[in-house]
PDB file of N, CA and C in Angstrom:
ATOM      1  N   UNK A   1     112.358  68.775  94.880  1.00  0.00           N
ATOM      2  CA  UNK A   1     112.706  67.377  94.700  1.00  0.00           C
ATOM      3  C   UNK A   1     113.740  67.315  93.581  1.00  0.00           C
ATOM      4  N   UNK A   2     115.159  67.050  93.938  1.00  0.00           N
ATOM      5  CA  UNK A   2     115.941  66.818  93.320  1.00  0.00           C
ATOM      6  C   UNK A   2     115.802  66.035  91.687  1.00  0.00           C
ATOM      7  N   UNK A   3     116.117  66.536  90.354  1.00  0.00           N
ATOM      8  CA  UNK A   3     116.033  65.720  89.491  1.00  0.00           C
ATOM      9  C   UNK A   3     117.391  64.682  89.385  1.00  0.00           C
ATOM     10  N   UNK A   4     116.846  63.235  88.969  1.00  0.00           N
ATOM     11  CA  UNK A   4     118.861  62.184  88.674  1.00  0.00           C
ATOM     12  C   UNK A   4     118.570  61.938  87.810  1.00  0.00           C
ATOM     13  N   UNK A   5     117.668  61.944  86.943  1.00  0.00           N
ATOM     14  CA  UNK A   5     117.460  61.404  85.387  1.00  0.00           C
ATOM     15  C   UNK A   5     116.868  61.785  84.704  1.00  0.00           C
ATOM     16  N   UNK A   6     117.095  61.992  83.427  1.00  0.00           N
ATOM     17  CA  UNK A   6     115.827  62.173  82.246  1.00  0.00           C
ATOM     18  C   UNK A   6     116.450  61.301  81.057  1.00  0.00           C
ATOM     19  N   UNK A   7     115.081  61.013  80.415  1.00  0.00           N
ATOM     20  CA  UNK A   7     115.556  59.824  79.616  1.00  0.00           C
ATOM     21  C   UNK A   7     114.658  59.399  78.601  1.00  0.00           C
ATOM     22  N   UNK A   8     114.095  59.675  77.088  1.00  0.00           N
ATOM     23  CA  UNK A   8     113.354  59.875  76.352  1.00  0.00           C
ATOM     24  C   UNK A   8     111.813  60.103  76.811  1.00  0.00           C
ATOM     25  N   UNK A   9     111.697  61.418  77.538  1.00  0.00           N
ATOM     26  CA  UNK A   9     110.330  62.528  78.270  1.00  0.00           C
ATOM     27  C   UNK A   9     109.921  61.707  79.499  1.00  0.00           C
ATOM     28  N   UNK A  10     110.947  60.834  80.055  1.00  0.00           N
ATOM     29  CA  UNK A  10     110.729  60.144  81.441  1.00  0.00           C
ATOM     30  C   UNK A  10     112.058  61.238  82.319  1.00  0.00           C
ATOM     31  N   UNK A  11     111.126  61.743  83.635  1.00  0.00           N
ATOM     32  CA  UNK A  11     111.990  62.749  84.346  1.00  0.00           C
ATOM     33  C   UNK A  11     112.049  61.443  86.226  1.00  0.00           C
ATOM     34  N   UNK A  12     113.228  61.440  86.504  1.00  0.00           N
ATOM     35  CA  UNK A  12     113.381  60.615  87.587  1.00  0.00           C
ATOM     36  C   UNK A  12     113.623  61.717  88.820  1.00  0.00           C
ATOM     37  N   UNK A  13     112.958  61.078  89.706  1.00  0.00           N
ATOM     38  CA  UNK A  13     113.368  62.258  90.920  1.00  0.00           C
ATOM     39  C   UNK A  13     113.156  61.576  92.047  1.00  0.00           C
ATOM     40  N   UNK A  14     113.900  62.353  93.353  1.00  0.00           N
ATOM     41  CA  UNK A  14     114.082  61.195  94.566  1.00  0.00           C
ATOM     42  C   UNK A  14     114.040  62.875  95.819  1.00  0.00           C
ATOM     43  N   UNK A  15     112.675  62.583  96.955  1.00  0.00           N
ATOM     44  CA  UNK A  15     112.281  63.312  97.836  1.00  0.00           C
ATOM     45  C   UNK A  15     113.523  62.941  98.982  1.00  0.00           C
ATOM     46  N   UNK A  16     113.932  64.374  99.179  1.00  0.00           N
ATOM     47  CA  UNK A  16     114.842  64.373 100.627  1.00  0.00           C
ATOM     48  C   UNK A  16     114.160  63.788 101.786  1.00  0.00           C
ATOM     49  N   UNK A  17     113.099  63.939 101.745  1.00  0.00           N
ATOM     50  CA  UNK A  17     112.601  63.534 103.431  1.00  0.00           C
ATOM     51  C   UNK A  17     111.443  62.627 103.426  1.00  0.00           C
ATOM     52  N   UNK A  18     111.603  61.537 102.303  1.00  0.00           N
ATOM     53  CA  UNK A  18     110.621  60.447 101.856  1.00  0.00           C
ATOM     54  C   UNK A  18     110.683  59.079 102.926  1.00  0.00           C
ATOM     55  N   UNK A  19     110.148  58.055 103.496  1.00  0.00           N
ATOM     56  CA  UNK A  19     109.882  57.226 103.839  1.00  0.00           C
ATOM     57  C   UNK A  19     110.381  55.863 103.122  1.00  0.00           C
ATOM     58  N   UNK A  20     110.392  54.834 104.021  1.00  0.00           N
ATOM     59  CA  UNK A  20     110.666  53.433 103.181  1.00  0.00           C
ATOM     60  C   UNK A  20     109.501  53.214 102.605  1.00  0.00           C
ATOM     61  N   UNK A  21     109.747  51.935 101.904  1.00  0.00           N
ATOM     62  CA  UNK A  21     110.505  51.495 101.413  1.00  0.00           C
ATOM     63  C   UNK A  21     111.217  52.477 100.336  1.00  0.00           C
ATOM     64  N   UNK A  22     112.455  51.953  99.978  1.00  0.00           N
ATOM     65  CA  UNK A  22     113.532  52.834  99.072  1.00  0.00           C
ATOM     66  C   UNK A  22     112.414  52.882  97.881  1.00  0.00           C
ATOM     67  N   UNK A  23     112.592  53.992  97.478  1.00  0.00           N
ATOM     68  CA  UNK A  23     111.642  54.769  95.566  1.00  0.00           C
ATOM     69  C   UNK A  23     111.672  55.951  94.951  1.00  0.00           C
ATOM     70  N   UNK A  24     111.646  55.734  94.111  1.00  0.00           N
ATOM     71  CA  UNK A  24     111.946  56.944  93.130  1.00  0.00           C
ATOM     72  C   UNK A  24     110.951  57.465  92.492  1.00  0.00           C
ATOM     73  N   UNK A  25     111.063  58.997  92.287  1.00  0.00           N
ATOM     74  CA  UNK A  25     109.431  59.412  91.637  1.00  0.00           C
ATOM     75  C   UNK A  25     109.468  59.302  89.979  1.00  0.00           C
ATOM     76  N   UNK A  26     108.469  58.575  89.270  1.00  0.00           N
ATOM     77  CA  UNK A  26     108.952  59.077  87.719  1.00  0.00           C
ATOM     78  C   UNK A  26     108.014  59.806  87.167  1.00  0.00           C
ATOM     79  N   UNK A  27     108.138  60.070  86.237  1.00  0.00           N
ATOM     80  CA  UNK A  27     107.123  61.260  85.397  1.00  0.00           C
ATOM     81  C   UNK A  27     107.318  60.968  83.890  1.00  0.00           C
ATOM     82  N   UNK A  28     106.159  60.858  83.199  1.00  0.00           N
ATOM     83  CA  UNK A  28     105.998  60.835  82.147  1.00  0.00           C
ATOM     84  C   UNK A  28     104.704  61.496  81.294  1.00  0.00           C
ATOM     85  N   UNK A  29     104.966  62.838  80.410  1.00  0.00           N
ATOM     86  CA  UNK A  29     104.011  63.474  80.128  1.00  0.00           C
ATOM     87  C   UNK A  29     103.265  64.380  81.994  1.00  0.00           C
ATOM     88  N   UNK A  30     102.036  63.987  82.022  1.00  0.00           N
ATOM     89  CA  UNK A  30     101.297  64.755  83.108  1.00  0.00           C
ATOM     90  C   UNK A  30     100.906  63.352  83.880  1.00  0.00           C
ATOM     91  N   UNK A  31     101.637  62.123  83.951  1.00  0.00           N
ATOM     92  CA  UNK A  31     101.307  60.910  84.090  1.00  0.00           C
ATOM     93  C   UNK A  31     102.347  60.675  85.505  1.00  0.00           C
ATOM     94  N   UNK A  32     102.114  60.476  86.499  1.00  0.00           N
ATOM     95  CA  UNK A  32     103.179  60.341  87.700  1.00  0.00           C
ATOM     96  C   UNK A  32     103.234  59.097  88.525  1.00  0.00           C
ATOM     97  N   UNK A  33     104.269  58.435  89.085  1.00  0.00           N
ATOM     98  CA  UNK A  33     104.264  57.137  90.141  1.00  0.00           C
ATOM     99  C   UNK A  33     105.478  57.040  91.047  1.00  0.00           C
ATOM    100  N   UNK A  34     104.716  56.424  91.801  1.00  0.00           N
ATOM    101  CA  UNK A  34     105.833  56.753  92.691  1.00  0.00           C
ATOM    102  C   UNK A  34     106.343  54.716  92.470  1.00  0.00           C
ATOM    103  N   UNK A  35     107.889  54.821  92.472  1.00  0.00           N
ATOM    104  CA  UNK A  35     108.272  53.077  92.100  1.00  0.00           C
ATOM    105  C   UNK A  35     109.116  52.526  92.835  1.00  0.00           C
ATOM    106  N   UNK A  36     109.451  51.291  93.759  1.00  0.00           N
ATOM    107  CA  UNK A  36     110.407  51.002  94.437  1.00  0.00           C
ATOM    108  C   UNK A  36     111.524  50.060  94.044  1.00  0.00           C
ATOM    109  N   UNK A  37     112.637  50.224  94.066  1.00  0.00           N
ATOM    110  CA  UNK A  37     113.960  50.018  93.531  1.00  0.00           C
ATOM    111  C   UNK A  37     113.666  48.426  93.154  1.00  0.00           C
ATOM    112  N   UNK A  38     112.644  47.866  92.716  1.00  0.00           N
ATOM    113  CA  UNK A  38     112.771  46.434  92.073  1.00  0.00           C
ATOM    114  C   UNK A  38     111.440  46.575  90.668  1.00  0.00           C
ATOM    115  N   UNK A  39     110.986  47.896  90.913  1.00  0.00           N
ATOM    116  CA  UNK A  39     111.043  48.284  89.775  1.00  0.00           C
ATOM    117  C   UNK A  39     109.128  47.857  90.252  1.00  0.00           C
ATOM    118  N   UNK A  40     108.371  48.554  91.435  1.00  0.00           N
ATOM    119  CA  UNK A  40     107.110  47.532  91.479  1.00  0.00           C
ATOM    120  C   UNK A  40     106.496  49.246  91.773  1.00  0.00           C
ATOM    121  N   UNK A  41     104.935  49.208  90.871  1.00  0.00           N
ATOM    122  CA  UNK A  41     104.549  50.657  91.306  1.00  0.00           C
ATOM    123  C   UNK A  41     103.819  50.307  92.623  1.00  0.00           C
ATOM    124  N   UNK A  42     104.186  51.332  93.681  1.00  0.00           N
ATOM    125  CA  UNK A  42     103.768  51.940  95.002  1.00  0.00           C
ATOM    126  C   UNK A  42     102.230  52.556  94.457  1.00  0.00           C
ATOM    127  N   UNK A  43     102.496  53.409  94.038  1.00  0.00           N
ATOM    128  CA  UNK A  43     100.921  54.035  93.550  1.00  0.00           C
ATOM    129  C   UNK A  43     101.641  55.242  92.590  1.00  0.00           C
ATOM    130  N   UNK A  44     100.443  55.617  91.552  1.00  0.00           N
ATOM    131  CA  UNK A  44     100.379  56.355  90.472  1.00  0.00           C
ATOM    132  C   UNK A  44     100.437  55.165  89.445  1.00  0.00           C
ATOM    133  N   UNK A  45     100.486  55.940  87.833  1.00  0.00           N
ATOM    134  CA  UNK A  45     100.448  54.881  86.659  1.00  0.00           C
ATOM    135  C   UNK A  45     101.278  56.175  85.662  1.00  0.00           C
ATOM    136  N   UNK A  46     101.921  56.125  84.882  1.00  0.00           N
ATOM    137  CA  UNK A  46     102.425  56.040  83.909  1.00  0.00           C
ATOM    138  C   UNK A  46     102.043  56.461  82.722  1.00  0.00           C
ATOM    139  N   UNK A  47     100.727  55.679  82.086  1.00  0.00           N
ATOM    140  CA  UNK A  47     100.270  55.409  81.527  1.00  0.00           C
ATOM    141  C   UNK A  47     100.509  55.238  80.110  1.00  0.00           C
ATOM    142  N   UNK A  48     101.613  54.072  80.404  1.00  0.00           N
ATOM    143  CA  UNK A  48     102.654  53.649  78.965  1.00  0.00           C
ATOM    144  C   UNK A  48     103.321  52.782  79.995  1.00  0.00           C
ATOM    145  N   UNK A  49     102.722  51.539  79.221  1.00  0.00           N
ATOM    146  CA  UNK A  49     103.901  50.306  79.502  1.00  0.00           C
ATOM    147  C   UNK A  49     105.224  50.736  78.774  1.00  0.00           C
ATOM    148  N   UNK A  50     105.168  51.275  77.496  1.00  0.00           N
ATOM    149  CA  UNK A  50     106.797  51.412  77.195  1.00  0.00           C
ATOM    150  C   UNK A  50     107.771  52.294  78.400  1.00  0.00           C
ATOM    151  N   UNK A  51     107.015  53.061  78.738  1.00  0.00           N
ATOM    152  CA  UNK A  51     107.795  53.593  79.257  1.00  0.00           C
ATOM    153  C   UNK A  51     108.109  53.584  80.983  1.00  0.00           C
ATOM    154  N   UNK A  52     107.165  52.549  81.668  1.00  0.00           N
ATOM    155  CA  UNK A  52     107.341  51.543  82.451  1.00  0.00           C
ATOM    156  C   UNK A  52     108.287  50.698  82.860  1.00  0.00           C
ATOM    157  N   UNK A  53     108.407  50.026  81.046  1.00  0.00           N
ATOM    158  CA  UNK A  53     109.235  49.211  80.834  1.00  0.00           C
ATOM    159  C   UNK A  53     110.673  49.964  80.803  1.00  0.00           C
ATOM    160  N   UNK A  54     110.769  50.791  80.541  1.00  0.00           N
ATOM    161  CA  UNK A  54     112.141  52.133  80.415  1.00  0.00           C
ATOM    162  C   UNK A  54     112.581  52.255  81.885  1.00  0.00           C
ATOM    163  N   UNK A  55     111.662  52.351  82.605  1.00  0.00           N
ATOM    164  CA  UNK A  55     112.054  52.691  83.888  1.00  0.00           C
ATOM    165  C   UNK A  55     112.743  51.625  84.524  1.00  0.00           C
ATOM    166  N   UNK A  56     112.138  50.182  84.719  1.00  0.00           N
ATOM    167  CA  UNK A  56     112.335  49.235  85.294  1.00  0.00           C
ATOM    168  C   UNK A  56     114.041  48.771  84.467  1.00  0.00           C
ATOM    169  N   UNK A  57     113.909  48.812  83.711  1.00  0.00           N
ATOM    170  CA  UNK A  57     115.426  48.270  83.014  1.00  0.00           C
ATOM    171  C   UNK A  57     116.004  49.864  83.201  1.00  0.00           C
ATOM    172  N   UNK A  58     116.330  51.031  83.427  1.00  0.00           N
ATOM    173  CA  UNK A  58     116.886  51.574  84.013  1.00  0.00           C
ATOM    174  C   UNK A  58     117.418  51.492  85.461  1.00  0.00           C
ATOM    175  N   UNK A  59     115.899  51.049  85.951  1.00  0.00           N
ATOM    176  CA  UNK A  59     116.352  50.677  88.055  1.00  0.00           C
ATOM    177  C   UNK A  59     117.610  49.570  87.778  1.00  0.00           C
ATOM    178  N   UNK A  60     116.799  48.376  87.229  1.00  0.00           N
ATOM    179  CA  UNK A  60     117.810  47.419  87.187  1.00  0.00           C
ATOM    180  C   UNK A  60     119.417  47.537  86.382  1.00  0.00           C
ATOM    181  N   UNK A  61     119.684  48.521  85.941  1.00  0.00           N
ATOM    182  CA  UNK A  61     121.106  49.116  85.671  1.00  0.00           C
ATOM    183  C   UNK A  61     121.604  49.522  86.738  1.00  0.00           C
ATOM    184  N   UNK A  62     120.876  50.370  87.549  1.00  0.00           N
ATOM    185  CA  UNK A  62     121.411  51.629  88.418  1.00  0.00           C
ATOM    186  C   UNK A  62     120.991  51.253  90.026  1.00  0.00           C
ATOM    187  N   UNK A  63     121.266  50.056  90.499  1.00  0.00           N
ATOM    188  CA  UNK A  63     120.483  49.767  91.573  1.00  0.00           C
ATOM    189  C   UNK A  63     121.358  50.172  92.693  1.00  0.00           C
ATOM    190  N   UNK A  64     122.754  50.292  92.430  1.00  0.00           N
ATOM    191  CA  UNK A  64     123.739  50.324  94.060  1.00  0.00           C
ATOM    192  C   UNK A  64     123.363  52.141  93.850  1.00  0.00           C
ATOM    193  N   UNK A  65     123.352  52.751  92.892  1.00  0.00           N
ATOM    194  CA  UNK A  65     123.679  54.047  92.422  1.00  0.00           C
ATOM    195  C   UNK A  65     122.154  54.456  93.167  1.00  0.00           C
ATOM    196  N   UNK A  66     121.349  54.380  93.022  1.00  0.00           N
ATOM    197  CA  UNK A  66     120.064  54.401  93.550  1.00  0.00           C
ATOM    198  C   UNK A  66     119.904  54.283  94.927  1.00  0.00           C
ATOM    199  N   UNK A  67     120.518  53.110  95.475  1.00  0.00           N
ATOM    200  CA  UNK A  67     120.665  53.127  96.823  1.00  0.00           C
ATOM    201  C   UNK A  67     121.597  53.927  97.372  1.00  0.00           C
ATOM    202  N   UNK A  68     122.561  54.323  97.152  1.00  0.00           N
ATOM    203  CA  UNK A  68     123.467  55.312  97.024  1.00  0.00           C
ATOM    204  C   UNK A  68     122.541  56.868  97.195  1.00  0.00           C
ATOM    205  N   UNK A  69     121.765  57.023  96.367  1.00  0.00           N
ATOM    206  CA  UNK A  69     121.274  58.216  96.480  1.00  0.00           C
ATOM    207  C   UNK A  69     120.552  58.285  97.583  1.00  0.00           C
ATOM    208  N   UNK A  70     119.608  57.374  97.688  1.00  0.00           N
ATOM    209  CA  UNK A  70     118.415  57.259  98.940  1.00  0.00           C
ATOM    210  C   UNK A  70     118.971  57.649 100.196  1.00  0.00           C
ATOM    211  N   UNK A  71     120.100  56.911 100.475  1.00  0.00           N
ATOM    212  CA  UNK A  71     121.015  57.131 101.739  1.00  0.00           C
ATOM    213  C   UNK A  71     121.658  58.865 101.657  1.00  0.00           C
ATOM    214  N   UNK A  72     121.904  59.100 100.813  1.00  0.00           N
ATOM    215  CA  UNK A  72     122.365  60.639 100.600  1.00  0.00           C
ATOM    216  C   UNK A  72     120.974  61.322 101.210  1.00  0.00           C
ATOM    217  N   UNK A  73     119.720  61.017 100.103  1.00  0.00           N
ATOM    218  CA  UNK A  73     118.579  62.111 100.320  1.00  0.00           C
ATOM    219  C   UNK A  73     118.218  61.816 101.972  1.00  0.00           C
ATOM    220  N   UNK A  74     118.422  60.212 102.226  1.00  0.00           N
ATOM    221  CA  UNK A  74     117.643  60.377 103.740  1.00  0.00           C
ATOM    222  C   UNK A  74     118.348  61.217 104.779  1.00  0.00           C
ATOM    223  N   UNK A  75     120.170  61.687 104.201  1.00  0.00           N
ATOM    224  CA  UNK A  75     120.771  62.226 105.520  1.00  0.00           C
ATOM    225  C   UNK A  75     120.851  63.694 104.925  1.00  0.00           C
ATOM    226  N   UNK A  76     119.925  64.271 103.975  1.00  0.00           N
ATOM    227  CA  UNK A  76     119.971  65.241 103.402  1.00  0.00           C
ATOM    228  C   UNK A  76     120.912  66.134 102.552  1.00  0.00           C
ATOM    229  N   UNK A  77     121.551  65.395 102.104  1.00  0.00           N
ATOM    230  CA  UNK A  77     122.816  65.229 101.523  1.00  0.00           C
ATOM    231  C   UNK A  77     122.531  65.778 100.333  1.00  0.00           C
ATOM    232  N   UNK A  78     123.345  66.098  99.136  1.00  0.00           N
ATOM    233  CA  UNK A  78     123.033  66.145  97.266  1.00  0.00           C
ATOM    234  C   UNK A  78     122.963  64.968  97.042  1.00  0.00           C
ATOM    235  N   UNK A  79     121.902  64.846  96.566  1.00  0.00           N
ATOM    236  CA  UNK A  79     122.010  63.467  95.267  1.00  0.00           C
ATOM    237  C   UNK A  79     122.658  63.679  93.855  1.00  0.00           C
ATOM    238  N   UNK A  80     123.457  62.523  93.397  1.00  0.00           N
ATOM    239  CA  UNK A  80     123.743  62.593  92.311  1.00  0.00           C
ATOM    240  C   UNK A  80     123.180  62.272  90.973  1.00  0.00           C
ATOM    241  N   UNK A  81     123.622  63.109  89.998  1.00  0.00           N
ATOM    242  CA  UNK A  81     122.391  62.228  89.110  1.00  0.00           C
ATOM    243  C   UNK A  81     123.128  60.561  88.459  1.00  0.00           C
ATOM    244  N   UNK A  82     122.564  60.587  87.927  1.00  0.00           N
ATOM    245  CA  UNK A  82     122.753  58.864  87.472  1.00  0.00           C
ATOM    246  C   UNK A  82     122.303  58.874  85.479  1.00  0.00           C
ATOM    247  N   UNK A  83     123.449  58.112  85.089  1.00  0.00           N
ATOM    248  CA  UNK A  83     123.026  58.086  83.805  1.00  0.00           C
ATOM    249  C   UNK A  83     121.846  57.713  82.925  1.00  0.00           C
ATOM    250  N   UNK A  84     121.376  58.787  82.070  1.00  0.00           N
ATOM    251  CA  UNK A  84     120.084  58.353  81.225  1.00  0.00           C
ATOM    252  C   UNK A  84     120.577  56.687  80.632  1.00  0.00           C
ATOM    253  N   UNK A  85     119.046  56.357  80.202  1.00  0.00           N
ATOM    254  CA  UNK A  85     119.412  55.396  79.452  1.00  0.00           C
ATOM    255  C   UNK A  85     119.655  55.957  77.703  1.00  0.00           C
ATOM    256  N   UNK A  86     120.226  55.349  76.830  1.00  0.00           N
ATOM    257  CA  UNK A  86     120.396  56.006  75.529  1.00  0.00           C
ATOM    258  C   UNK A  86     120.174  55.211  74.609  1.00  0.00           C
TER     259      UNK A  86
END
């Protein structure tokens, strides 16, 4: 599973051969979720609103760039990565 982000110990990653709705995997610590591009958890937890909150105002920066990727991973394409937040 391709990595597009890392971003203070939050790792972003997006499955080549994943299903709708559009989402991205995040990781924090041993803490995992899977989240869909409006920033709503699918399932897993985090377990840190801060860093929840990191994610969601990242989606909402990077949303065409994101969709952009999804369409890459669904035709099996490289994904690109996408800028941390800083």
């Amino acid at each position: 599973m391709p990595e597009i982000s890392r971003f203070f110990g939050i790792v972003i990653r997006m499955y080549y051969d994943d299903h709708n709705p559009p989402h991205l995997h995040a990781a924090f610590g041993e803490k995992k979720a899977k989240i869909d591009f409006r920033g709503n958890i699918i399932i897993g937890d985090l377990g840190s609103k801060t860093a929840l909150k990191l994610v969601r105002d990242w989606i909402d920066l990077h949303q065409a760039e994101l969709l952009d990727d999804w369409e890459l991973a669904r035709a099996e394409k490289d994904v690109k990565k996408i800028t941390p937040l800083e």
